[in-house]
PDB file of N, CA and C in Angstrom:
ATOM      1  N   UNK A   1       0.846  -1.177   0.000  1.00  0.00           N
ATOM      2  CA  UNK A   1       0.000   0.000   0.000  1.00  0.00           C
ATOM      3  C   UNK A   1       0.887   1.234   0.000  1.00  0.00           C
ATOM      4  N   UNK A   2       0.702   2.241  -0.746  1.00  0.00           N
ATOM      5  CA  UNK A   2       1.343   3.546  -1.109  1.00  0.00           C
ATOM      6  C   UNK A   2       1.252   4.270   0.164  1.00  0.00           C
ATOM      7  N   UNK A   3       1.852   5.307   0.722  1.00  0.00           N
ATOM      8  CA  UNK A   3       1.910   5.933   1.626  1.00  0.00           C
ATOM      9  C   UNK A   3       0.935   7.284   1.207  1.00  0.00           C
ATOM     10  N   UNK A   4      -0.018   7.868   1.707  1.00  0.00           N
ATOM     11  CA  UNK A   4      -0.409   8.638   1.692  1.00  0.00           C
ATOM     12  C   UNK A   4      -0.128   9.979   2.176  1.00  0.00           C
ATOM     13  N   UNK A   5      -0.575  11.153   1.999  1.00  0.00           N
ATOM     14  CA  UNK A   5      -0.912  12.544   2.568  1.00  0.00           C
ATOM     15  C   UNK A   5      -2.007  12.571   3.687  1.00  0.00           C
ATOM     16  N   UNK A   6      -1.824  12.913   4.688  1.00  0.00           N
ATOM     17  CA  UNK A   6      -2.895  13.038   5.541  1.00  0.00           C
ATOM     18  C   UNK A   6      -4.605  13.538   4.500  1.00  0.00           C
ATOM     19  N   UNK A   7      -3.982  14.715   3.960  1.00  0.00           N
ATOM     20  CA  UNK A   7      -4.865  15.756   3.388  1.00  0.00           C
ATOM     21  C   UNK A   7      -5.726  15.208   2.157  1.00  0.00           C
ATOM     22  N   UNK A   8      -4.672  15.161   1.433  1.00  0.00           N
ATOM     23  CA  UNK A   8      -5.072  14.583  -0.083  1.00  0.00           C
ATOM     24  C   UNK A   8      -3.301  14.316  -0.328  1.00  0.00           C
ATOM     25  N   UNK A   9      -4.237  13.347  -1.600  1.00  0.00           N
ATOM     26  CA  UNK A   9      -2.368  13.126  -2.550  1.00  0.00           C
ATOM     27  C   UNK A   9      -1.647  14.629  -2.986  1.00  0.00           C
ATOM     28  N   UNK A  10      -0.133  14.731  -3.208  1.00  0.00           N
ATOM     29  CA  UNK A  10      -0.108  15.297  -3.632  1.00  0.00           C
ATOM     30  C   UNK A  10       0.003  16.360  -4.719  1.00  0.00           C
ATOM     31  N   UNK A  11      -1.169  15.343  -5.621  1.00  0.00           N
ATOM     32  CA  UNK A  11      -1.722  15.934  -7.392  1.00  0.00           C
ATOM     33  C   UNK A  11      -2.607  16.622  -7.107  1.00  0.00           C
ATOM     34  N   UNK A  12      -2.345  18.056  -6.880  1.00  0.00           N
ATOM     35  CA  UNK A  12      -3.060  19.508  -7.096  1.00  0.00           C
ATOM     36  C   UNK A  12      -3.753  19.552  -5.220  1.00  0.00           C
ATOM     37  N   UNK A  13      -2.950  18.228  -4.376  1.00  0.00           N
ATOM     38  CA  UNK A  13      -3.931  19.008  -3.055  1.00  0.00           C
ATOM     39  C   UNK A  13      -2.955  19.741  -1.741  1.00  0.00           C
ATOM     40  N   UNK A  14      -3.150  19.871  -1.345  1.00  0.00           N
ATOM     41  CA  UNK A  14      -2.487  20.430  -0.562  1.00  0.00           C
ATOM     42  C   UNK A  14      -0.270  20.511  -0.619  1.00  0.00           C
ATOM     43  N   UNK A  15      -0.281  19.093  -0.378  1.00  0.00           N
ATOM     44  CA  UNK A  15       1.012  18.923  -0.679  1.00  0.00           C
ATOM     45  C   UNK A  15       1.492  19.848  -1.927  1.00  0.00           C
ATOM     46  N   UNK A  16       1.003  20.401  -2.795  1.00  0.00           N
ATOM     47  CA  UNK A  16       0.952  20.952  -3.660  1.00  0.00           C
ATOM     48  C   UNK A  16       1.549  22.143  -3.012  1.00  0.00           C
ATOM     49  N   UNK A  17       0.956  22.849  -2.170  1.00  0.00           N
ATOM     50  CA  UNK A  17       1.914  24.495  -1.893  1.00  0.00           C
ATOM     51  C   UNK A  17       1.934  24.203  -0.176  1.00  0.00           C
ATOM     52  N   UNK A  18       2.032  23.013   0.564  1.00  0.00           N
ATOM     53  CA  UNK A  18       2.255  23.004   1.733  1.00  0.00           C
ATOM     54  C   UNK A  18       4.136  22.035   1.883  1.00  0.00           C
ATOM     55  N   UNK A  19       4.761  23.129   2.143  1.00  0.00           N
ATOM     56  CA  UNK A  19       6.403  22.291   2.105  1.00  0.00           C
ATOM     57  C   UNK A  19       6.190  22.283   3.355  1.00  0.00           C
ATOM     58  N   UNK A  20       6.735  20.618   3.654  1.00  0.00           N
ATOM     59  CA  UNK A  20       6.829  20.240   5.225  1.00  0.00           C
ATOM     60  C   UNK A  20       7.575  20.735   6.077  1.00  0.00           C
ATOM     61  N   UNK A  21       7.637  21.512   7.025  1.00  0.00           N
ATOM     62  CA  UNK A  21       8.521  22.039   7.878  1.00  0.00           C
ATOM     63  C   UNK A  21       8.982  23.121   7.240  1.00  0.00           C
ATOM     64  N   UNK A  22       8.500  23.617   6.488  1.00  0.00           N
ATOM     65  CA  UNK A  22       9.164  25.163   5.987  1.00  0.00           C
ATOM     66  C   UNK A  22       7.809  25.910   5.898  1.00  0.00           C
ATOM     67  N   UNK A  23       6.694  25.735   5.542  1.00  0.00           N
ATOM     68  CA  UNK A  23       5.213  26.519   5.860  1.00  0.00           C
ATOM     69  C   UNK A  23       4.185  25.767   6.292  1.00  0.00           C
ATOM     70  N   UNK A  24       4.646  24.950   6.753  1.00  0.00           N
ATOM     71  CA  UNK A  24       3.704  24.248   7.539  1.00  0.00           C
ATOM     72  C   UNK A  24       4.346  22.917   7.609  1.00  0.00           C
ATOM     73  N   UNK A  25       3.290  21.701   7.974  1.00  0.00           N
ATOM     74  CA  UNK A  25       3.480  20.371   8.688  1.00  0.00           C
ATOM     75  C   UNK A  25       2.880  19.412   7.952  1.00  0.00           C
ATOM     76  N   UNK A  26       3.256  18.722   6.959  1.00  0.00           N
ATOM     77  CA  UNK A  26       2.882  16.946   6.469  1.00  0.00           C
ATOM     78  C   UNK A  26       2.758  16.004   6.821  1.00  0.00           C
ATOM     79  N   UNK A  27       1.784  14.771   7.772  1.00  0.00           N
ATOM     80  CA  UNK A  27       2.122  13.966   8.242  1.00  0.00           C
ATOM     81  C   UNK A  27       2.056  13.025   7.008  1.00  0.00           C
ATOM     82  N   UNK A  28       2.799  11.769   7.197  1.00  0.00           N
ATOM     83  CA  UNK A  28       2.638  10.635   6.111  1.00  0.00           C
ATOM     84  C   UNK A  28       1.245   9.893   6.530  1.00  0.00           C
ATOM     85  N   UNK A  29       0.151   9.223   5.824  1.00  0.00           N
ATOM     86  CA  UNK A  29      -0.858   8.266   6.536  1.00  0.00           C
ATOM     87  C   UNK A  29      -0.299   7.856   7.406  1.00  0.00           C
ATOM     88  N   UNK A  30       0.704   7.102   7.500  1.00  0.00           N
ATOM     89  CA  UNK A  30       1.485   5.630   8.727  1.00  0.00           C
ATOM     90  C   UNK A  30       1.739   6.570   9.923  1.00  0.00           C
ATOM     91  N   UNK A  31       1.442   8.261   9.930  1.00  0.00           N
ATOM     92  CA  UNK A  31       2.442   9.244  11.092  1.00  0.00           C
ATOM     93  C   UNK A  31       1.188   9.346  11.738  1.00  0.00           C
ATOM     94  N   UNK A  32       0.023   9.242  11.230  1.00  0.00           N
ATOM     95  CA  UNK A  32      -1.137   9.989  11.832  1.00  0.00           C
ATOM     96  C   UNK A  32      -0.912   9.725  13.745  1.00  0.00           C
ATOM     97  N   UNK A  33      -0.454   8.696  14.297  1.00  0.00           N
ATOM     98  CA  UNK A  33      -0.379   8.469  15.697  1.00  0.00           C
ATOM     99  C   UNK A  33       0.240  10.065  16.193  1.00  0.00           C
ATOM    100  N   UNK A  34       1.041  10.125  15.444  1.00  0.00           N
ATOM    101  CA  UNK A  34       2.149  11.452  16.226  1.00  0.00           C
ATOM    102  C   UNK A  34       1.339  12.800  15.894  1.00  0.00           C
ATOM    103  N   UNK A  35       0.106  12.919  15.394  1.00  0.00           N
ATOM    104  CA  UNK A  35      -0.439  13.956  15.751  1.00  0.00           C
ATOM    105  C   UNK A  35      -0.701  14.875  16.599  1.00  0.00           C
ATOM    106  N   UNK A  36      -0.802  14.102  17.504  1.00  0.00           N
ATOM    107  CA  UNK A  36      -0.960  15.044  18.915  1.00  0.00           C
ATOM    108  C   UNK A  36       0.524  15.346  19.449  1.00  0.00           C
ATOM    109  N   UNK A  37       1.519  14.548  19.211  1.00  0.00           N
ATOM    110  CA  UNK A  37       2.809  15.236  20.250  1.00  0.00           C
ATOM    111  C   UNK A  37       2.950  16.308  18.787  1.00  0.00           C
ATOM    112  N   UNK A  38       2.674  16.473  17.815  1.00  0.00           N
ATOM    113  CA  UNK A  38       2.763  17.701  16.260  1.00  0.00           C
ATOM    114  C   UNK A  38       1.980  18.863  17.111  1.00  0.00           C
ATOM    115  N   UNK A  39       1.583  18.600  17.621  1.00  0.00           N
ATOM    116  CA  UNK A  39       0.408  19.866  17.617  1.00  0.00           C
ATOM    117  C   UNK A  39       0.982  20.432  19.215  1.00  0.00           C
ATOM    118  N   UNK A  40       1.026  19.450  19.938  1.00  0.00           N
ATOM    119  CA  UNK A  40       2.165  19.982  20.995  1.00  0.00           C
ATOM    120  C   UNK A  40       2.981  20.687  20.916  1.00  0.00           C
ATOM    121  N   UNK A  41       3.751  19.658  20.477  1.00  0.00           N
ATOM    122  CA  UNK A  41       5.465  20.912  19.719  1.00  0.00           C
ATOM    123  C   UNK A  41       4.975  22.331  19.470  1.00  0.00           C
ATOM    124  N   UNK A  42       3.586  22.394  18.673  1.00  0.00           N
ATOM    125  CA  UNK A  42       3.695  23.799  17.817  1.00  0.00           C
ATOM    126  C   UNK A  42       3.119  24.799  19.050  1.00  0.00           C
ATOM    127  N   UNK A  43       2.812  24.267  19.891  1.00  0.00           N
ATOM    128  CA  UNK A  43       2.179  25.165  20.803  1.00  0.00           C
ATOM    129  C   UNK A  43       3.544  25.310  21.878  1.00  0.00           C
ATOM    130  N   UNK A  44       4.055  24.627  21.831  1.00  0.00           N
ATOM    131  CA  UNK A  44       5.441  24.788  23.140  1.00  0.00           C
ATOM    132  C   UNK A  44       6.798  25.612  22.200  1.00  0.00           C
ATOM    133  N   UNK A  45       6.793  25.825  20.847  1.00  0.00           N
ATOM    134  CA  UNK A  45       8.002  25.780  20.301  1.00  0.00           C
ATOM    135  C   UNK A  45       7.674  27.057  19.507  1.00  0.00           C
ATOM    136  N   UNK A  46       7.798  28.097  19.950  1.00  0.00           N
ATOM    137  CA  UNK A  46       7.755  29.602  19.447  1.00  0.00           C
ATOM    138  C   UNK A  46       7.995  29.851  18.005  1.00  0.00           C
ATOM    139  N   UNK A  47       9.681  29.483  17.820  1.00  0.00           N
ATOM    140  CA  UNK A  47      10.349  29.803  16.582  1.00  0.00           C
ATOM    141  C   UNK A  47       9.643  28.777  15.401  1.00  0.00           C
ATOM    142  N   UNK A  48       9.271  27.756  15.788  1.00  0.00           N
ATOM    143  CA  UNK A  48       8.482  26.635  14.788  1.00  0.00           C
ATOM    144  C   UNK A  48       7.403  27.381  14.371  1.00  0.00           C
ATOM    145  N   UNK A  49       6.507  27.747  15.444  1.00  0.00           N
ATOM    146  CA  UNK A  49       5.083  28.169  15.184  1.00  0.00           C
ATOM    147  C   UNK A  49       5.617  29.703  14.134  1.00  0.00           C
ATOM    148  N   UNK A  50       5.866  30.759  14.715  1.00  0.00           N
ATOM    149  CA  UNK A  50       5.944  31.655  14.393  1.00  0.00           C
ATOM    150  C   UNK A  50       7.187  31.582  12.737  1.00  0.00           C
ATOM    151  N   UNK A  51       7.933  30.871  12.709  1.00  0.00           N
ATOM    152  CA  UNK A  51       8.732  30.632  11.166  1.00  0.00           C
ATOM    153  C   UNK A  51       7.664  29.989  10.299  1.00  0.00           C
ATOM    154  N   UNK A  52       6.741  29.034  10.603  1.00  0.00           N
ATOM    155  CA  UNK A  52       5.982  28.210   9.987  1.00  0.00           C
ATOM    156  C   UNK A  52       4.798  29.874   9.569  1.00  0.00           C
ATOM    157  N   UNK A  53       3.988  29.956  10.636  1.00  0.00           N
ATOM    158  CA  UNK A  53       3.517  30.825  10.338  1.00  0.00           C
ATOM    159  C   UNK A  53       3.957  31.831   9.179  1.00  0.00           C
ATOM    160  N   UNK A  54       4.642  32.275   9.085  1.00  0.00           N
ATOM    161  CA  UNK A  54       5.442  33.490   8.407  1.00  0.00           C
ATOM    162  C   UNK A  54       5.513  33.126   7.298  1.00  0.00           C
ATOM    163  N   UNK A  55       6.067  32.161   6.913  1.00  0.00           N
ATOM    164  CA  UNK A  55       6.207  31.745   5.376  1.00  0.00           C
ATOM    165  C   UNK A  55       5.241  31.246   4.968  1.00  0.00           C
ATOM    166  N   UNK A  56       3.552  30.909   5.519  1.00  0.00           N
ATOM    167  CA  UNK A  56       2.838  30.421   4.989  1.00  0.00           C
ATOM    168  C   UNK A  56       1.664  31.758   4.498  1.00  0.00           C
ATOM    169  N   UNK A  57       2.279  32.960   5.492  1.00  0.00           N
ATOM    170  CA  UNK A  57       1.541  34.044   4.757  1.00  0.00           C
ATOM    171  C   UNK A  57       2.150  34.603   3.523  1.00  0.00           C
ATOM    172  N   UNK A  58       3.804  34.531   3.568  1.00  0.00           N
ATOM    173  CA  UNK A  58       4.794  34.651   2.500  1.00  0.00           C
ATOM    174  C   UNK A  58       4.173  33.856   1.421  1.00  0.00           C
ATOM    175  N   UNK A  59       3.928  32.625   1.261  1.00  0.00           N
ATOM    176  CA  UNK A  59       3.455  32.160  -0.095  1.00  0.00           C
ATOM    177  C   UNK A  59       2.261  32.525  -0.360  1.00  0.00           C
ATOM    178  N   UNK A  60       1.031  32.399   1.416  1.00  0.00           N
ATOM    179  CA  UNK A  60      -0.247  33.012   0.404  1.00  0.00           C
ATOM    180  C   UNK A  60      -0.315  34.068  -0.431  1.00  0.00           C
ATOM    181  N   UNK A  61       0.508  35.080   0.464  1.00  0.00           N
ATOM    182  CA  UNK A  61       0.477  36.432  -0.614  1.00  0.00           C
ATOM    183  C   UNK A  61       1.440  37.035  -1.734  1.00  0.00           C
ATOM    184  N   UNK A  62       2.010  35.765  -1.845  1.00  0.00           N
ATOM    185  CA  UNK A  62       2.964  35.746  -3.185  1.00  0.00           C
ATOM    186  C   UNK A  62       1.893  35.144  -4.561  1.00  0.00           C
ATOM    187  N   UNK A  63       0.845  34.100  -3.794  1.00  0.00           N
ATOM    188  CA  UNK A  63       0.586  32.495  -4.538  1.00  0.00           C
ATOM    189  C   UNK A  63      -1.339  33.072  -4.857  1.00  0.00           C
ATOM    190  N   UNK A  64      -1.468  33.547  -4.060  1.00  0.00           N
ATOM    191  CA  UNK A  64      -3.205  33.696  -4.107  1.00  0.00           C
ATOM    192  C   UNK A  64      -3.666  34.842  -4.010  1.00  0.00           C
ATOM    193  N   UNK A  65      -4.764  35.227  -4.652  1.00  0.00           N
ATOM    194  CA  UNK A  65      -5.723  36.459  -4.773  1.00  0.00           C
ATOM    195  C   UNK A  65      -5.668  36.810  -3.550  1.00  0.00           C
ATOM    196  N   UNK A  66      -6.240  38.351  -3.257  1.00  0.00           N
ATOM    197  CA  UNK A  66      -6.675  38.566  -2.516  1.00  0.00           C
ATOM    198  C   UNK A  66      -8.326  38.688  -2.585  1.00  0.00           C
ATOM    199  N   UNK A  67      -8.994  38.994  -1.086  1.00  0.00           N
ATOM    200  CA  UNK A  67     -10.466  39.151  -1.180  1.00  0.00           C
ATOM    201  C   UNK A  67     -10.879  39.889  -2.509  1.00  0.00           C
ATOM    202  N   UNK A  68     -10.155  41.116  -2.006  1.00  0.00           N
ATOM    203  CA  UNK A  68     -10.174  42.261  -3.304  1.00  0.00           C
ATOM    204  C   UNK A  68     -10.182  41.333  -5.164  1.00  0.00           C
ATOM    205  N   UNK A  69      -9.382  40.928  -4.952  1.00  0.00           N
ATOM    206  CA  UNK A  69      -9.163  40.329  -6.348  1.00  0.00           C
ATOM    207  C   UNK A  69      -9.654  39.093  -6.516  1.00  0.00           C
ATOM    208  N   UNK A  70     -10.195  38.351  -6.126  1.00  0.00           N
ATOM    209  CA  UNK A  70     -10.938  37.440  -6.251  1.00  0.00           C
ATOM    210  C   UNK A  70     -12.289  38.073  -6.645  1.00  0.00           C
ATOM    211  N   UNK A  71     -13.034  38.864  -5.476  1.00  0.00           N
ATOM    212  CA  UNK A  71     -14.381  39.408  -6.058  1.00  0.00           C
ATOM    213  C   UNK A  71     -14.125  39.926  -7.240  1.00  0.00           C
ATOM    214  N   UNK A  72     -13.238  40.850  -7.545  1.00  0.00           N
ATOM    215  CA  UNK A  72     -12.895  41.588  -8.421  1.00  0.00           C
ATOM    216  C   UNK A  72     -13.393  40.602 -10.146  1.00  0.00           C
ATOM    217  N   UNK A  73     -12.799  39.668  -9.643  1.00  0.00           N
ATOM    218  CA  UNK A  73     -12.309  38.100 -10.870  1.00  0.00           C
ATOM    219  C   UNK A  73     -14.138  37.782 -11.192  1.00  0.00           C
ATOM    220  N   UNK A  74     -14.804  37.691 -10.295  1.00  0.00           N
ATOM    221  CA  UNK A  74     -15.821  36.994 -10.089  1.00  0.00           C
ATOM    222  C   UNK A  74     -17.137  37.827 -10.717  1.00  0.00           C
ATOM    223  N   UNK A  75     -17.025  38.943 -10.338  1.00  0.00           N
ATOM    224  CA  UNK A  75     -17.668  40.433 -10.988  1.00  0.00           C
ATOM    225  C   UNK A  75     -17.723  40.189 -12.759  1.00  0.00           C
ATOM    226  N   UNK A  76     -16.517  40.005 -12.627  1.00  0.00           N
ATOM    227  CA  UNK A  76     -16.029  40.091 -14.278  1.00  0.00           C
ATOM    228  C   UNK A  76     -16.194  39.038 -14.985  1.00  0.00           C
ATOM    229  N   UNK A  77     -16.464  38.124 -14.186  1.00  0.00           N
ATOM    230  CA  UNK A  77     -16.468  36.927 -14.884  1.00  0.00           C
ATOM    231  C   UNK A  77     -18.523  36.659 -15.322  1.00  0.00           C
ATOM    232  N   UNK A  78     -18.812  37.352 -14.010  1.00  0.00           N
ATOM    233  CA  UNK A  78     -20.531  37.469 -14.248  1.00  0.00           C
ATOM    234  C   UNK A  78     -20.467  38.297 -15.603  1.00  0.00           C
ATOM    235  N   UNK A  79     -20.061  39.665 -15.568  1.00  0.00           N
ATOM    236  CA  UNK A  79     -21.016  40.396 -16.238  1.00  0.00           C
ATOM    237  C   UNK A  79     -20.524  40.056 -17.654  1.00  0.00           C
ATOM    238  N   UNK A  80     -19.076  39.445 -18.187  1.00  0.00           N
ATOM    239  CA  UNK A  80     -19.097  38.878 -19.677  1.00  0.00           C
ATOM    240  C   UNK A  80     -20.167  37.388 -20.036  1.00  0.00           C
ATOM    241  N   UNK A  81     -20.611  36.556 -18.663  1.00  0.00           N
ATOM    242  CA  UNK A  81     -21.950  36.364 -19.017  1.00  0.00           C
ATOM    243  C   UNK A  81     -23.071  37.028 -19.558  1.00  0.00           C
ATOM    244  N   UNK A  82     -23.228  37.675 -19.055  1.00  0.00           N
ATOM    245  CA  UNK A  82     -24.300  38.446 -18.998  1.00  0.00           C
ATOM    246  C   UNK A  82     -24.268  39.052 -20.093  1.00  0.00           C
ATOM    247  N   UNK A  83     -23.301  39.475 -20.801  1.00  0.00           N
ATOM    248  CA  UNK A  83     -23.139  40.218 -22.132  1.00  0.00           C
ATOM    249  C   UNK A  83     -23.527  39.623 -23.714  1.00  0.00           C
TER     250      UNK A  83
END
């Protein structure tokens, strides 16, 4: 049996823009036990939480719309229906 992503595989899901230990946390299926001492760590371990944190707003707002631009997308995308 293949080892899995907790989340989804990683063809287009998460694993996709989540790097393990650099913006966040991957468990393998077989890791799921160590979930809870994962979630520990991140609450006892400052520089983890807060580096993890940081670069995961670094890619959102490198990688994804904002509110602004999403509605923006969505507006536009109605009214050339509509046309």
């Amino acid at each position: 049996m293949t080892e899995k992503r907790i989340s989804i595989l990683n063809d287009g899901g998460p694993g996709s823009f989540i790097k393990n230990q650099e913006n966040g946390i991957l468990l393998e299926y077989g890791d799921l036990p160590r979930l809870p001492e994962v979630i520990k760590n991140l609450f006892v371990n400052d520089e983890l939480r807060n580096r993890l944190g940081a670069n995961a707003r670094k890619f959102a707002e490198e990688n994804f719309w904002s509110w602004e631009e999403r509605i923006e997308a969505e507006i536009q995308a109605v009214e050339e229906l509509l046309e």
